[in-house]
N, C-alpha and C. Protein backbone atom coordinates (compact mmCIF):
# COMPACT_ATOMS: atom_id res chain seq x y z
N UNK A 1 23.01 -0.38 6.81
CA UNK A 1 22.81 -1.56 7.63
C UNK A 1 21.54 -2.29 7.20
N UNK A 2 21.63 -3.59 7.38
CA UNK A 2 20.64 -4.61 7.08
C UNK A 2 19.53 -4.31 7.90
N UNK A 3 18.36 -4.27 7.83
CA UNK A 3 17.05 -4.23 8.04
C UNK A 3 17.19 -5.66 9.34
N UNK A 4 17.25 -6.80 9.17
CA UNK A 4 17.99 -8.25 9.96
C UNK A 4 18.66 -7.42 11.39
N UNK A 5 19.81 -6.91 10.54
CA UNK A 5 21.01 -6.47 11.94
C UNK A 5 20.20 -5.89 12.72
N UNK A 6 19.77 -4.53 12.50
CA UNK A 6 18.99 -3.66 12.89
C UNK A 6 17.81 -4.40 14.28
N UNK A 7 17.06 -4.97 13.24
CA UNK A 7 16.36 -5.77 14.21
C UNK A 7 16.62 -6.85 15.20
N UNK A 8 17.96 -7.47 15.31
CA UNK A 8 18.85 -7.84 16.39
C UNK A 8 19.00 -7.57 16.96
N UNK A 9 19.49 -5.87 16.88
CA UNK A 9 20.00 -5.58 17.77
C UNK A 9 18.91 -4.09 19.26
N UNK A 10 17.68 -4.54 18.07
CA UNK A 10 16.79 -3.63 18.62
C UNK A 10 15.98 -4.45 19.97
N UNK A 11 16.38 -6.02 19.40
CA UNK A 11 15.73 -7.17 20.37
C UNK A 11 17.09 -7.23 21.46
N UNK A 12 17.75 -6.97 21.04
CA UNK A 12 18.90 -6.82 22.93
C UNK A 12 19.03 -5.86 23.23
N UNK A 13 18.03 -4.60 23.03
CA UNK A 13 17.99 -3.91 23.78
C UNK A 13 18.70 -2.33 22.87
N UNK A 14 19.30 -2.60 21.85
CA UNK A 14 19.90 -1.01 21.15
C UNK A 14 18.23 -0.36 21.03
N UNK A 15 18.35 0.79 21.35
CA UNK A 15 16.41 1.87 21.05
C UNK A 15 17.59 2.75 19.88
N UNK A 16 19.02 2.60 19.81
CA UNK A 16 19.14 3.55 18.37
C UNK A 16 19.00 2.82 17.72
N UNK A 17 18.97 1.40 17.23
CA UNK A 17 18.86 0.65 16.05
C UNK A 17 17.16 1.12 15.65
N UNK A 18 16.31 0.93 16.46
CA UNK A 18 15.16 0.76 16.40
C UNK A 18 14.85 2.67 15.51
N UNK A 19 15.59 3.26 15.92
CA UNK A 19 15.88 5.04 15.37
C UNK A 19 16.01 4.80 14.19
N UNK A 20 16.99 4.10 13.38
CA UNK A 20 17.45 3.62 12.30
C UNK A 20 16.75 3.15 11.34
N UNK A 21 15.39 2.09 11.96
CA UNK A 21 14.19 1.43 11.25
C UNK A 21 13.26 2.61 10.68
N UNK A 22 13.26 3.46 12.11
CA UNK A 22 12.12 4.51 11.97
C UNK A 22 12.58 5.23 10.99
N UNK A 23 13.59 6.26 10.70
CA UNK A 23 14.37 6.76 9.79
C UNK A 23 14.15 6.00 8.58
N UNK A 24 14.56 4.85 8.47
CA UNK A 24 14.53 4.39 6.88
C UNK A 24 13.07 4.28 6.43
N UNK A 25 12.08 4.02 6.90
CA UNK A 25 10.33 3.80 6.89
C UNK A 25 9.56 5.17 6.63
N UNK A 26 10.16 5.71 7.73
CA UNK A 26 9.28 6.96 8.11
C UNK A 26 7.96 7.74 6.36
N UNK A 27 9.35 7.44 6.18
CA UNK A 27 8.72 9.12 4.72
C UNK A 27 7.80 7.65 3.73
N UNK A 28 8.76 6.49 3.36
CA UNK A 28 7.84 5.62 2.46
C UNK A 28 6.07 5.05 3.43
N UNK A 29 6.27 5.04 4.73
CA UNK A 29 5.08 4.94 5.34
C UNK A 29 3.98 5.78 5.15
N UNK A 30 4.75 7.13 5.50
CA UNK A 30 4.10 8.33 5.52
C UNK A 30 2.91 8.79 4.34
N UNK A 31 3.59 8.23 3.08
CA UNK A 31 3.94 8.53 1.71
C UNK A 31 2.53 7.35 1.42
N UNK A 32 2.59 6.13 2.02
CA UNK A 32 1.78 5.30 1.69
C UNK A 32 0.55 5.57 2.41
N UNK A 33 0.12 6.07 3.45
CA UNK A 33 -0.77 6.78 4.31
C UNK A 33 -1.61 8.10 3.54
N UNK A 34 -0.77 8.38 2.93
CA UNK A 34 -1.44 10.03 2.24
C UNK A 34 -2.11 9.32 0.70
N UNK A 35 -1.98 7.98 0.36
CA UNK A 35 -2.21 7.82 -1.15
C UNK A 35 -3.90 7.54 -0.93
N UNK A 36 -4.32 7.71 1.04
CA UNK A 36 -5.51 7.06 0.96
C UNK A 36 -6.53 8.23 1.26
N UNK A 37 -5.34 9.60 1.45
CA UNK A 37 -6.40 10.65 1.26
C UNK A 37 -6.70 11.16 2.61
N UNK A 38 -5.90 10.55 3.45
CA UNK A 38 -6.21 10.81 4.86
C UNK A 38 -5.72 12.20 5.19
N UNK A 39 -6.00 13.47 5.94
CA UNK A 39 -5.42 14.16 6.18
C UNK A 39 -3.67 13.96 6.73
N UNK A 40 -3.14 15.59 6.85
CA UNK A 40 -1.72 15.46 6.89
C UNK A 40 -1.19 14.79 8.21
N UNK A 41 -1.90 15.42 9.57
CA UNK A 41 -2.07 15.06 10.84
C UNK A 41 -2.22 13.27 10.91
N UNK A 42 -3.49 12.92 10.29
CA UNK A 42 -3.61 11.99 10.29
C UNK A 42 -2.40 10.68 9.97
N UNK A 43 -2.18 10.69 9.06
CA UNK A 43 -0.87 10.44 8.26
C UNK A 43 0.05 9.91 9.15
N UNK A 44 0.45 11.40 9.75
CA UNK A 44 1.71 11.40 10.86
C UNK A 44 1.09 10.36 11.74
N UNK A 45 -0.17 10.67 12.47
CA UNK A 45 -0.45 10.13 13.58
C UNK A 45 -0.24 8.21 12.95
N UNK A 46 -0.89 7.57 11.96
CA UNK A 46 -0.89 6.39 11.57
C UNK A 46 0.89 5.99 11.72
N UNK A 47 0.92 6.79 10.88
CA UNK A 47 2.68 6.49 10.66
C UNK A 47 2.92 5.98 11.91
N UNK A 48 3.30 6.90 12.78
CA UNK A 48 3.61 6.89 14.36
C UNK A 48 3.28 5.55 15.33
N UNK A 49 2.06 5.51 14.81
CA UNK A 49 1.06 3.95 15.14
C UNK A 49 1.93 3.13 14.68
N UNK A 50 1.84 3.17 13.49
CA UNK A 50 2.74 1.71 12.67
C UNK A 50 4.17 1.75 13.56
N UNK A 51 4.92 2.47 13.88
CA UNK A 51 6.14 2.25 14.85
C UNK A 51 6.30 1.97 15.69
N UNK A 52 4.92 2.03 16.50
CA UNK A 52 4.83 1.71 17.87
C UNK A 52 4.25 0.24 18.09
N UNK A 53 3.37 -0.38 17.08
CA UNK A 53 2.82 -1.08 17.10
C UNK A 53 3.53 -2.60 16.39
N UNK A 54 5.02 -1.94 15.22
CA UNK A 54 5.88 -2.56 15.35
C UNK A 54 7.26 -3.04 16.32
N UNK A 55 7.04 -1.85 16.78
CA UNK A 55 7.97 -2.08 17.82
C UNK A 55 7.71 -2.75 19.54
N UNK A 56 6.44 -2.98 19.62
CA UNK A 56 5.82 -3.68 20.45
C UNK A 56 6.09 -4.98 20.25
N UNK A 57 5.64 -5.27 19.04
CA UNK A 57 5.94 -6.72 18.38
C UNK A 57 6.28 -7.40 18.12
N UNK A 58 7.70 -6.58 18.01
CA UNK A 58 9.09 -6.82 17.08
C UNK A 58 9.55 -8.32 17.29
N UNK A 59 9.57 -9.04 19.07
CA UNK A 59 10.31 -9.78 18.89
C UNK A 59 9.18 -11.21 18.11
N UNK A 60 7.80 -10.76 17.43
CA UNK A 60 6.93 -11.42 16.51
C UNK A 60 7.10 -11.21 15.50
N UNK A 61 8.37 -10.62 14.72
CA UNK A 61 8.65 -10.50 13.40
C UNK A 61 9.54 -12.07 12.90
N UNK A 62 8.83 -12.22 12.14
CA UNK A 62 9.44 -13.93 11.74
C UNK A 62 10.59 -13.41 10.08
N UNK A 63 11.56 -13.84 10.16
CA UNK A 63 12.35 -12.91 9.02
C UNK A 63 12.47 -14.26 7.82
N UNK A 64 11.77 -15.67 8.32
CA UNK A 64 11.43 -16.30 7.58
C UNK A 64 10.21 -16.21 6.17
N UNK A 65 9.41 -15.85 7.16
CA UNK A 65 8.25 -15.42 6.28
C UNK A 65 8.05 -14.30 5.68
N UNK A 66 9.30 -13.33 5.33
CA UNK A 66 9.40 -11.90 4.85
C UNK A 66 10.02 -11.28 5.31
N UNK A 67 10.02 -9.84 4.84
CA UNK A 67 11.67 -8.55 4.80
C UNK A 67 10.31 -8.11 5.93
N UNK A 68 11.44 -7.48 6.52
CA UNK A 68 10.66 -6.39 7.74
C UNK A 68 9.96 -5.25 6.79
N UNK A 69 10.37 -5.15 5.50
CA UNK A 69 9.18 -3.83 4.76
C UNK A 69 7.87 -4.50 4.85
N UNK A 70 7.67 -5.90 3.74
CA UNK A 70 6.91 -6.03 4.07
C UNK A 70 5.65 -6.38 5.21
N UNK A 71 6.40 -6.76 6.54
CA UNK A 71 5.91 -6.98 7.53
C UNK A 71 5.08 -5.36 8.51
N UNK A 72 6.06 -4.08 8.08
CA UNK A 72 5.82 -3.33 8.28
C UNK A 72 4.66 -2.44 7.43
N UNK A 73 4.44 -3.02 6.39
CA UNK A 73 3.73 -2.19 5.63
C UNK A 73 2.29 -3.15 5.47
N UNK A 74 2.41 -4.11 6.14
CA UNK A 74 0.82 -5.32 6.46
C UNK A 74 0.45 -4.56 7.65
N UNK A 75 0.92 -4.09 8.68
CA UNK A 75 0.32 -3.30 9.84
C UNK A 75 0.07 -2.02 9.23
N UNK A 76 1.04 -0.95 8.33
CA UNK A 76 0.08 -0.13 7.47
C UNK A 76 -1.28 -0.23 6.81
N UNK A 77 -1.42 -1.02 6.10
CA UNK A 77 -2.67 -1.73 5.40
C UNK A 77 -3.52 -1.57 6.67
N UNK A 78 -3.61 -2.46 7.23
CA UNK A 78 -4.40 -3.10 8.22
C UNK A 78 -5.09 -2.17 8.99
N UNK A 79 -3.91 -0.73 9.01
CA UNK A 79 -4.19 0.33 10.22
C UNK A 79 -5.71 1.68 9.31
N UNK A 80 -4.73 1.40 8.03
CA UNK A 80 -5.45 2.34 6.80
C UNK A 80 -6.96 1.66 6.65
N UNK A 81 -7.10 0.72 6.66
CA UNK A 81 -8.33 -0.32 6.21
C UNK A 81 -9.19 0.39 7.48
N UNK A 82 -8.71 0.08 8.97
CA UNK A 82 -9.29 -0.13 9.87
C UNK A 82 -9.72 1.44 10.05
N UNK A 83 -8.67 2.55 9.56
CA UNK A 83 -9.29 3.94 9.65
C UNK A 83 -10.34 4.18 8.39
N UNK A 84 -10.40 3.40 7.66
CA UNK A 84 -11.60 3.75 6.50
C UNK A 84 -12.74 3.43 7.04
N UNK A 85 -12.46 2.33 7.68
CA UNK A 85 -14.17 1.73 8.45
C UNK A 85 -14.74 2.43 9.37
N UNK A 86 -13.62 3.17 10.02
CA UNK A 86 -14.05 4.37 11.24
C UNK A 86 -15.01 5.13 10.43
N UNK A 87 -14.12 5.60 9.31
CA UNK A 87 -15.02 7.12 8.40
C UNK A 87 -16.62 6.61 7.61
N UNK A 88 -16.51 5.32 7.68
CA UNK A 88 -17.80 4.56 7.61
C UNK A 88 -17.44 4.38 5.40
N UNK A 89 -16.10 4.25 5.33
CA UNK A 89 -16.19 3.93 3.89
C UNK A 89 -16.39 2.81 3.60
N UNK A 90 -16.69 1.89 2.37
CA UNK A 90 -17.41 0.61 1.99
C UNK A 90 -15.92 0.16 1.63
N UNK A 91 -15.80 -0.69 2.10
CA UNK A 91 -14.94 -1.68 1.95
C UNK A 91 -15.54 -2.90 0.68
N UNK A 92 -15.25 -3.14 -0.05
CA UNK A 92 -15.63 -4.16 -1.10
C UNK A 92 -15.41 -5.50 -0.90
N UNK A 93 -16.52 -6.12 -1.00
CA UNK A 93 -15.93 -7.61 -0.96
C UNK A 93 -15.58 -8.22 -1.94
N UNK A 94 -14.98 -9.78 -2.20
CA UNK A 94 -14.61 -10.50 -3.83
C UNK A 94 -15.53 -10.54 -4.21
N UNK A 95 -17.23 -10.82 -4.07
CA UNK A 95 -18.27 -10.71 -4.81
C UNK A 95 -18.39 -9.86 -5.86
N UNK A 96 -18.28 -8.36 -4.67
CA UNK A 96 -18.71 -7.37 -5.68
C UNK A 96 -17.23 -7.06 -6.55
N UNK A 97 -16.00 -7.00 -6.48
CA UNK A 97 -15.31 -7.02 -7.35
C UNK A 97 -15.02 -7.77 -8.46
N UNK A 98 -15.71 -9.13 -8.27
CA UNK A 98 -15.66 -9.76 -9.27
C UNK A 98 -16.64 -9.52 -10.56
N UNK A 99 -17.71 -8.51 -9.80
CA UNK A 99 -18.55 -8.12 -11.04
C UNK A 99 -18.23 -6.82 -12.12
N UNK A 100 -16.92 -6.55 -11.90
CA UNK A 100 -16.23 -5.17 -12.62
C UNK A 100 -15.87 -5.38 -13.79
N UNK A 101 -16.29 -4.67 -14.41
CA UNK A 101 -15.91 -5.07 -16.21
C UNK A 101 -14.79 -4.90 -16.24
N UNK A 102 -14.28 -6.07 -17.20
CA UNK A 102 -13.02 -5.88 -17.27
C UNK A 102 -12.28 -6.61 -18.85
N UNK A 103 -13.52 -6.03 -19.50
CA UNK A 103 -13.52 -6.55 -20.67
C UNK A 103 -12.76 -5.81 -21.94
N UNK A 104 -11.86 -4.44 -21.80
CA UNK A 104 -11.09 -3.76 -21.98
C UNK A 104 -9.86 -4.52 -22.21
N UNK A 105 -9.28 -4.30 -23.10
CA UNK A 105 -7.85 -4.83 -23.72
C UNK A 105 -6.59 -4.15 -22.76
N UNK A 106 -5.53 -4.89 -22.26
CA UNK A 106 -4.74 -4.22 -21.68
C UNK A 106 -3.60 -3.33 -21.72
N UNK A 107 -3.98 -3.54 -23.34
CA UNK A 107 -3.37 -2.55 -24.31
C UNK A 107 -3.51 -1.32 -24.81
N UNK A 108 -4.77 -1.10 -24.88
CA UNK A 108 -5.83 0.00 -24.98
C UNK A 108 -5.60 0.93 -23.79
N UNK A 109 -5.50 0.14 -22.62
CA UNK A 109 -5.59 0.91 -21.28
C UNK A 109 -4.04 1.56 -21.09
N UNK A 110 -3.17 0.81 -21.37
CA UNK A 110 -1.66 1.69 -21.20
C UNK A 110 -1.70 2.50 -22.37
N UNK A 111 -2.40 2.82 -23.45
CA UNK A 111 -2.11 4.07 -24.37
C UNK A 111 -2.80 4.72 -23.29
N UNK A 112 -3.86 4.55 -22.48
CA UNK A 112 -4.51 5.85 -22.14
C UNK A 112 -3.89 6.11 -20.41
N UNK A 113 -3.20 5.22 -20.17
CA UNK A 113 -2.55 5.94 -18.75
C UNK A 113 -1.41 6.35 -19.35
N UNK A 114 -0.67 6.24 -20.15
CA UNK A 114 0.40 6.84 -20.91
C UNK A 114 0.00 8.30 -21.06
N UNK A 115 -1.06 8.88 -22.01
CA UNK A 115 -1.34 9.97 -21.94
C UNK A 115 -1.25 11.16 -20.11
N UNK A 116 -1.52 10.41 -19.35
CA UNK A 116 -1.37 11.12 -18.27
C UNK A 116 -1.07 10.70 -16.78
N UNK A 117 0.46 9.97 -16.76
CA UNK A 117 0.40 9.50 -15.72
C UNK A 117 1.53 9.54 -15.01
N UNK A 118 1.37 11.19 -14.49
CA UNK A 118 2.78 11.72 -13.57
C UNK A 118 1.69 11.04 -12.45
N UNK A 119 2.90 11.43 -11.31
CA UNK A 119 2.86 10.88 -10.22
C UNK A 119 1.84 11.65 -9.27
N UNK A 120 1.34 13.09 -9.91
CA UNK A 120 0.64 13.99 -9.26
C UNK A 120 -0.65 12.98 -9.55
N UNK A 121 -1.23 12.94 -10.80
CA UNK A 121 -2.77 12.43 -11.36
C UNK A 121 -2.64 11.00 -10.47
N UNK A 122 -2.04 10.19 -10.49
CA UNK A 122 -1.69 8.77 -10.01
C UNK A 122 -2.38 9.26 -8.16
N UNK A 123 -1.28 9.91 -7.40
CA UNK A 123 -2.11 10.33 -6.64
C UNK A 123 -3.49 10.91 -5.72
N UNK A 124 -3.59 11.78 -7.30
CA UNK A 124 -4.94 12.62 -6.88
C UNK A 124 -6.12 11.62 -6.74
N UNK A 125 -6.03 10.27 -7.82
CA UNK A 125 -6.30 9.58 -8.23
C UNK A 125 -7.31 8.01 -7.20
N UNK A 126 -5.54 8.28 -6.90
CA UNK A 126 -5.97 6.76 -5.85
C UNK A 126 -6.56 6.50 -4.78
N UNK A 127 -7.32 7.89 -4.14
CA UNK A 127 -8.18 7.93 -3.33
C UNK A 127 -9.25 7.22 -3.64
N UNK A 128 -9.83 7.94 -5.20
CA UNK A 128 -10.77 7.13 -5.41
C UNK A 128 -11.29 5.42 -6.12
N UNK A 129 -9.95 5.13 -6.01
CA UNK A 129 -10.32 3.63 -6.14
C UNK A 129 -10.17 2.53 -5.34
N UNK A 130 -11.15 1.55 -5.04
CA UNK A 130 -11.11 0.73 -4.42
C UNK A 130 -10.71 0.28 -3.53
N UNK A 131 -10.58 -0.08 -2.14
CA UNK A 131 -9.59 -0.65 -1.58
C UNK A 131 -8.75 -1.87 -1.83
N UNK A 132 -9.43 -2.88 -2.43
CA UNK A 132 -8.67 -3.95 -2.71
C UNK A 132 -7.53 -3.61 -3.63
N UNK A 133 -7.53 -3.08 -4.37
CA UNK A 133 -6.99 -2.54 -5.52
C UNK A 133 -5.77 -1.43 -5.83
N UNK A 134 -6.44 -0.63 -4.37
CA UNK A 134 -5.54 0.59 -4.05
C UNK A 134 -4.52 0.23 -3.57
N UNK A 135 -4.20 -0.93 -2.48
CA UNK A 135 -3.56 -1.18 -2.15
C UNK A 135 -2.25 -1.49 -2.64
N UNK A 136 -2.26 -2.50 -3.98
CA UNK A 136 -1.93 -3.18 -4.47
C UNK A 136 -0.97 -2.32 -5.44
N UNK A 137 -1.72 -1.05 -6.07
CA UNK A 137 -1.20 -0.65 -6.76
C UNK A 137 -0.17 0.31 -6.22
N UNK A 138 -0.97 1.05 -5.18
CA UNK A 138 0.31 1.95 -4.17
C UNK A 138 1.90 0.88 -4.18
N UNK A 139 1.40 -0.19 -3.75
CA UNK A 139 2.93 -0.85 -2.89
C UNK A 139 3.42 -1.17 -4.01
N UNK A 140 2.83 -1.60 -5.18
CA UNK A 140 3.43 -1.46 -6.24
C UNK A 140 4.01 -0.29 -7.60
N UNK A 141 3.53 0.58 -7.89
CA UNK A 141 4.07 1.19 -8.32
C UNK A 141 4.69 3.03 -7.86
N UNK A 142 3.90 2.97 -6.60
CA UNK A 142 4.74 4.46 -5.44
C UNK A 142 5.55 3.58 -4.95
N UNK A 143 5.58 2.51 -3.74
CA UNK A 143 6.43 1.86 -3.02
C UNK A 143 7.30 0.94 -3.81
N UNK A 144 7.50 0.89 -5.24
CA UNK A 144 7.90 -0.31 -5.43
C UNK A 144 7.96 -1.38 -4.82
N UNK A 145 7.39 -2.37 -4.68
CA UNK A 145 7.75 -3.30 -3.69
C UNK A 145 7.30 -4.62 -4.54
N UNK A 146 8.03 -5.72 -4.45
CA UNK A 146 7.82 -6.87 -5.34
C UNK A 146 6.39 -7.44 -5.54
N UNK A 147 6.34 -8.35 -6.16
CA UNK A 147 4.75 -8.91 -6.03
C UNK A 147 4.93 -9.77 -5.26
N UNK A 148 6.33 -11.01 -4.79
CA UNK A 148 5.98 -11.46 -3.61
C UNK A 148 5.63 -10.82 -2.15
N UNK A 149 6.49 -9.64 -1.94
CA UNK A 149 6.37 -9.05 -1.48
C UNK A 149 4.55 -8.14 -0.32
N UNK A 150 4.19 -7.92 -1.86
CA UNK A 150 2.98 -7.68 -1.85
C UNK A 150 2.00 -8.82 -1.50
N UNK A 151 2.41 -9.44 -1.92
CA UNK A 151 1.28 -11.16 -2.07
C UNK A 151 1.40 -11.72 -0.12
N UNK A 152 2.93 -11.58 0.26
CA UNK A 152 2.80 -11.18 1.56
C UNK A 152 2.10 -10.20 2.43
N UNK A 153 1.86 -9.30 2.04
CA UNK A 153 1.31 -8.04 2.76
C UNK A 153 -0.26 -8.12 2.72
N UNK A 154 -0.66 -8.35 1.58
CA UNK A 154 -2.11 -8.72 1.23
C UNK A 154 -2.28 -10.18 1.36
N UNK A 155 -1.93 -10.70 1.51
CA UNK A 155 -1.96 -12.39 2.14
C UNK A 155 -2.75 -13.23 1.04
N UNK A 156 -2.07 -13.15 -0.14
CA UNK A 156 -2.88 -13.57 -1.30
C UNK A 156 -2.14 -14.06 -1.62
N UNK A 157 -2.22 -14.94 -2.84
CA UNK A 157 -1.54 -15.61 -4.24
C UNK A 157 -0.46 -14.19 -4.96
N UNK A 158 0.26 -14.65 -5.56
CA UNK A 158 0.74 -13.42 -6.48
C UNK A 158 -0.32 -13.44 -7.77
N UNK A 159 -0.74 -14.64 -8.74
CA UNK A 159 -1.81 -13.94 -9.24
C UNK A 159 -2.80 -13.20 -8.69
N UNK A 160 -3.52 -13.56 -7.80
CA UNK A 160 -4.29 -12.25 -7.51
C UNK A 160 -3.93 -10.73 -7.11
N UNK A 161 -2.72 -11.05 -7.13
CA UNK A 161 -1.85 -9.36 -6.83
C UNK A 161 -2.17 -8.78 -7.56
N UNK A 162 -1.20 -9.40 -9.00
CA UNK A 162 -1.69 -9.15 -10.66
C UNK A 162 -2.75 -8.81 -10.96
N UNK A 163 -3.78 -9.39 -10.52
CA UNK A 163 -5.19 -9.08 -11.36
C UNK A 163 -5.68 -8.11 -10.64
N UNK A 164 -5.22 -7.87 -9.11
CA UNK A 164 -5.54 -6.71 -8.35
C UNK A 164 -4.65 -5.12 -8.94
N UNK A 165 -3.61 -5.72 -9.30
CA UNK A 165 -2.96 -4.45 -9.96
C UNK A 165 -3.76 -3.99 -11.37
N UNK A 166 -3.98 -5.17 -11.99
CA UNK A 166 -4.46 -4.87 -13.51
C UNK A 166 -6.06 -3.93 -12.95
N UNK A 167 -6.57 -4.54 -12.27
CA UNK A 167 -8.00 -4.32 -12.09
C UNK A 167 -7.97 -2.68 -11.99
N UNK A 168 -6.91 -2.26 -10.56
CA UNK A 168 -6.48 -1.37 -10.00
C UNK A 168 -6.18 -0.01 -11.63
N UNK A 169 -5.23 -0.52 -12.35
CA UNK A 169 -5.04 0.33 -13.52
C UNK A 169 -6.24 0.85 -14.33
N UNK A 170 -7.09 -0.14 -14.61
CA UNK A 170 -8.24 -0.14 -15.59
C UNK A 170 -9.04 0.92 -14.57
N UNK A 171 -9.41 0.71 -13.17
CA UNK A 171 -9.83 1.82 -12.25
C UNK A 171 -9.59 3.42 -12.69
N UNK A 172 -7.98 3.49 -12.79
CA UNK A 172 -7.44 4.40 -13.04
C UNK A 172 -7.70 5.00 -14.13
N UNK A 173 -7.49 4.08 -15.30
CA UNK A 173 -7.88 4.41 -16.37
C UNK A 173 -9.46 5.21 -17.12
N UNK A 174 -9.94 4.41 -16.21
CA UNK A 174 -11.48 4.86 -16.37
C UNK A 174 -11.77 6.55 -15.63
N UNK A 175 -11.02 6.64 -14.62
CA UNK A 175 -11.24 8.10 -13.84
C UNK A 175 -10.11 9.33 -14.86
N UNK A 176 -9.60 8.36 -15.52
CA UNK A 176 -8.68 9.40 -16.80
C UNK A 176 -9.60 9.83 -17.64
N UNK A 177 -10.22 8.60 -18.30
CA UNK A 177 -10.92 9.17 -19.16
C UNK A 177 -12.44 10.40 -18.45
N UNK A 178 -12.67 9.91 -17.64
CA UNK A 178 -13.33 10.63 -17.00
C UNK A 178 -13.09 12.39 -16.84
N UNK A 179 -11.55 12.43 -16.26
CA UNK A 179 -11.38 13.50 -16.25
C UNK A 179 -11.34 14.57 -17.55
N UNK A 180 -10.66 13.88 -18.54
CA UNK A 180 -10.21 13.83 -19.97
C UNK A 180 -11.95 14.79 -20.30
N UNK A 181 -12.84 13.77 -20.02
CA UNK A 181 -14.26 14.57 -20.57
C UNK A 181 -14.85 15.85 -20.33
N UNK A 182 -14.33 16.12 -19.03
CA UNK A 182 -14.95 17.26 -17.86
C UNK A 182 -14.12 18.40 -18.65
């Protein structure tokens, strides 16, 4: 069933349609919650948030302006961001990201995520980079999810998705080689 139907019929009142949403979300939410390093508990508990906090809302889901993933996964973000600030982590602004070298060929950098880039290292990984960045790259290459998509969720341009993904890789890349040395 359509993601649309679903949500029709969750607004006249079906609570199994709304079962149906939760079910299809659950594990990719879940999944996007753990890439930030948060404990397992935690996770669940966000997840849980994001359902409740969509489903409060629901009849504020505009299906003009985007798929209910991505609408659902902008209150993820938002919830993840807002638990980093609790733990007192630095959130980055465009200032300081704009001062990141990024003077590396983007060619150079896929021989060296090529060398090591199961889905375990990608993980272990993405804790430690950036938030702007992390984001971007999670919904994009764990969540698959389009770059309009994304450009919705992060409320940006699609180039800046791009350059948030590229930025995001070269991140990666650099904690490869890093590891690579140790």
């Amino acid at each position: 069933m359509e993601d649309q139907f679903l949500i029709r019929q969750v607004l006249k009142g079906n609570k199994n349609a709304y079962k149906m949403l939760v079910i299809r979300y659950q594990r990719p939410l879940f999944s996007f919650f753990k890439k930030f390093g948060f404990t397992h508990q935690k996770n669940e508990d966000l997840t849980q948030d994001v359902f409740l906090k969509s489903y409060q809302f629901l009849k504020n889901f505009d299906a003009d302006k985007g798929t209910y993933s991505s609408w659902i996964f902008s209150i993820a973000k938002n919830m993840a961001l807002n638990e980093m600030k609790k733990k007192g982590e630095v959130l980055y602004s465009d200032d300081m990201l704009e001062n990141l070298n990024l003077a590396d060929s983007e060619e150079s950098m896929e021989n060296l995520l090529e060398l090591k880039t199961s889905k375990e290292f990608v993980q272990k990984m993405l804790p430690k980079i950036p938030n702007p960045f992390k984001v971007p790259v999670i919904l994009s290459y764990i969540e698959e999810l389009t770059l309009d998509e994304i450009a919705l969720i992060e409320k940006c341009s699609i180039g800046t998705v791009k350059s948030r993904i590229f930025r995001g890789k070269l991140l990666l890349r650099d904690l490869l080689m890093k590891e690579e040395m140790v």
